[in-house]
Protein backbone atom coordinates (compact mmCIF):
# COMPACT_ATOMS: atom_id res chain seq x y z
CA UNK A 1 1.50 5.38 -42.32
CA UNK A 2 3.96 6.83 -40.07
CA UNK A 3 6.19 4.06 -39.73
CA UNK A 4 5.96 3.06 -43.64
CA UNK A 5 7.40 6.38 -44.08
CA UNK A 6 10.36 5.52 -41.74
CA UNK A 7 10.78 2.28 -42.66
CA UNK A 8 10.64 3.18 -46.28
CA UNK A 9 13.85 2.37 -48.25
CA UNK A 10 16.43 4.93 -49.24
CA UNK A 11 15.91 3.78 -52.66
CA UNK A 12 12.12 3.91 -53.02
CA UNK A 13 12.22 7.48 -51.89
CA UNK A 14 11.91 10.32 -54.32
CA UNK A 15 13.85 13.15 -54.93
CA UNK A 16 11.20 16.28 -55.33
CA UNK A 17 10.56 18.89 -52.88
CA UNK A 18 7.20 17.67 -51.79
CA UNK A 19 8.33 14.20 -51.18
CA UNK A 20 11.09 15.76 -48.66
CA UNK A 21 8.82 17.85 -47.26
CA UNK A 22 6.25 15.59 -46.47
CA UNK A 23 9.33 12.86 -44.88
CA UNK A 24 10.49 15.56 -42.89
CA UNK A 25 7.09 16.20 -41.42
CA UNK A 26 6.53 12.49 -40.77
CA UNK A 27 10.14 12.78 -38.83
CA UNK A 28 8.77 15.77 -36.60
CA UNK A 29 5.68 13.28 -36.28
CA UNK A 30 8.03 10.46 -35.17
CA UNK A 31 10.27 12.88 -32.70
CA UNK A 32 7.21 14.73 -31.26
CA UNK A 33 5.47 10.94 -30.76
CA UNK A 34 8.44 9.41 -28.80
CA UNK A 35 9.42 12.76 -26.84
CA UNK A 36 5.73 12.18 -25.46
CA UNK A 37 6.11 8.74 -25.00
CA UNK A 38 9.20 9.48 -23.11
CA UNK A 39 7.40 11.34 -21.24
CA UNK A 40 4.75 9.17 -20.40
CA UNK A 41 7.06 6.34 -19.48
CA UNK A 42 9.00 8.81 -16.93
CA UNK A 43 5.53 9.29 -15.31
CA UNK A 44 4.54 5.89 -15.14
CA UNK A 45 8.04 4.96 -13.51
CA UNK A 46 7.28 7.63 -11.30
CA UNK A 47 3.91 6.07 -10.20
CA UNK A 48 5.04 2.57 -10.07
CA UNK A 49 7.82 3.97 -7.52
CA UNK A 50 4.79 5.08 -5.64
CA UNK A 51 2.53 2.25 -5.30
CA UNK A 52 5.55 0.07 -4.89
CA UNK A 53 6.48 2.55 -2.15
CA UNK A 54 3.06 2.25 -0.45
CA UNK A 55 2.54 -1.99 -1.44
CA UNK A 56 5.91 -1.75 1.30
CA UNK A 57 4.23 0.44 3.73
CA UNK A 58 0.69 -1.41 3.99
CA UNK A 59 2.84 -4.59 4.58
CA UNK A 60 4.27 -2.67 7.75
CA UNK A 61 0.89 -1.58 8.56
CA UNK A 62 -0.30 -5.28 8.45
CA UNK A 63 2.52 -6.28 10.21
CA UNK A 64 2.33 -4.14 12.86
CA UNK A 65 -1.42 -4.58 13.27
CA UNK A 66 -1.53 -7.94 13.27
CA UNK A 67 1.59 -7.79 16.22
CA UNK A 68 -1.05 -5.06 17.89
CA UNK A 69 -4.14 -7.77 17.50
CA UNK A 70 -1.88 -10.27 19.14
CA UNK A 71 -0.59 -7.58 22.18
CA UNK A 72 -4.26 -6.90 22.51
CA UNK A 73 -5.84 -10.32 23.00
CA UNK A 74 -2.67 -11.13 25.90
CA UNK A 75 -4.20 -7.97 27.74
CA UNK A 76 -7.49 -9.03 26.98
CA UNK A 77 -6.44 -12.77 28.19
CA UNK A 78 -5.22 -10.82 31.62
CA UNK A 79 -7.88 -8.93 31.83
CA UNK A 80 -9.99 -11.66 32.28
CA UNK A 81 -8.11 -13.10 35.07
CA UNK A 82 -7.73 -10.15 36.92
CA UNK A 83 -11.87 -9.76 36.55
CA UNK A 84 -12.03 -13.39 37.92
CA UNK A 85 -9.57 -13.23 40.55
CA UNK A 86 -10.87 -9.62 41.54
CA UNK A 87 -14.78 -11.92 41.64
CA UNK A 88 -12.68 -14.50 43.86
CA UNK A 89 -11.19 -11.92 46.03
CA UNK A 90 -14.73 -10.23 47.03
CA UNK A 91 -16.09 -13.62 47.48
CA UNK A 92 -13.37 -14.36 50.07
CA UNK A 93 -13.88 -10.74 51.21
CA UNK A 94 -18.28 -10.86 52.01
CA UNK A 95 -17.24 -14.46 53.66
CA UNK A 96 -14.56 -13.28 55.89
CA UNK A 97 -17.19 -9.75 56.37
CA UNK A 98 -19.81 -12.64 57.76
CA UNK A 99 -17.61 -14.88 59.72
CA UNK A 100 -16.54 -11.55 61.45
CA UNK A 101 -20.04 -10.63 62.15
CA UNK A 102 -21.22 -14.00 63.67
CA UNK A 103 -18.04 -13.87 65.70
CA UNK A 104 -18.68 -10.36 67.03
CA UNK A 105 -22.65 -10.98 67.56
CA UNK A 106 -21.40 -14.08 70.36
């Protein structure tokens, strides 16, 4: 009904008091209804701004995690070849321990 009213011809209208009336209140309708929409739409920028803002920041996040999972497995990767060359080193350590201790028991 509201936007019969508005899009009503100027010459369909009619000229008594409660006709105005009852135009002007469906104008008040009409201004109160888009000064809430308005404000609606101001929000809803507002949050899109937001999520936009944070869609930016979890990229960073997965960027710099998945850097961090990469940094992680190289010192994981070393690591592992320190344990084996530390296993190598007291191998070579108990044999050179034994060959000293048949050498000193001649």
């Amino acid at each position: 009904m509201l936007h019969g009213v508005l899009n009503m011809p100027i010459d369909l209208w009619c000229t008594d008091m409660l006709d105005q009336k009852q135009r002007h209140s469906r104008y008040l309708e009409a201004s109160a209804r888009i000064t809430r929409q308005e404000s609606e739409i101001a929000e809803l920028k507002a949050t899109q701004e937001t999520v936009v803002s944070a869609i930016e920041v979890c990229k960073d996040l997965h960027k710099q995690i998945a850097e961090l999972k990469e940094s992680l497995t190289q010192v994981l990767q070393v690591m592992d070849c320190a344990v084996d060359v530390n296993e190598l080193l007291q191998y070579e350590q108990d044999r050179i321990a034994k060959a000293v201790k048949l050498v000193g028991g001649w």
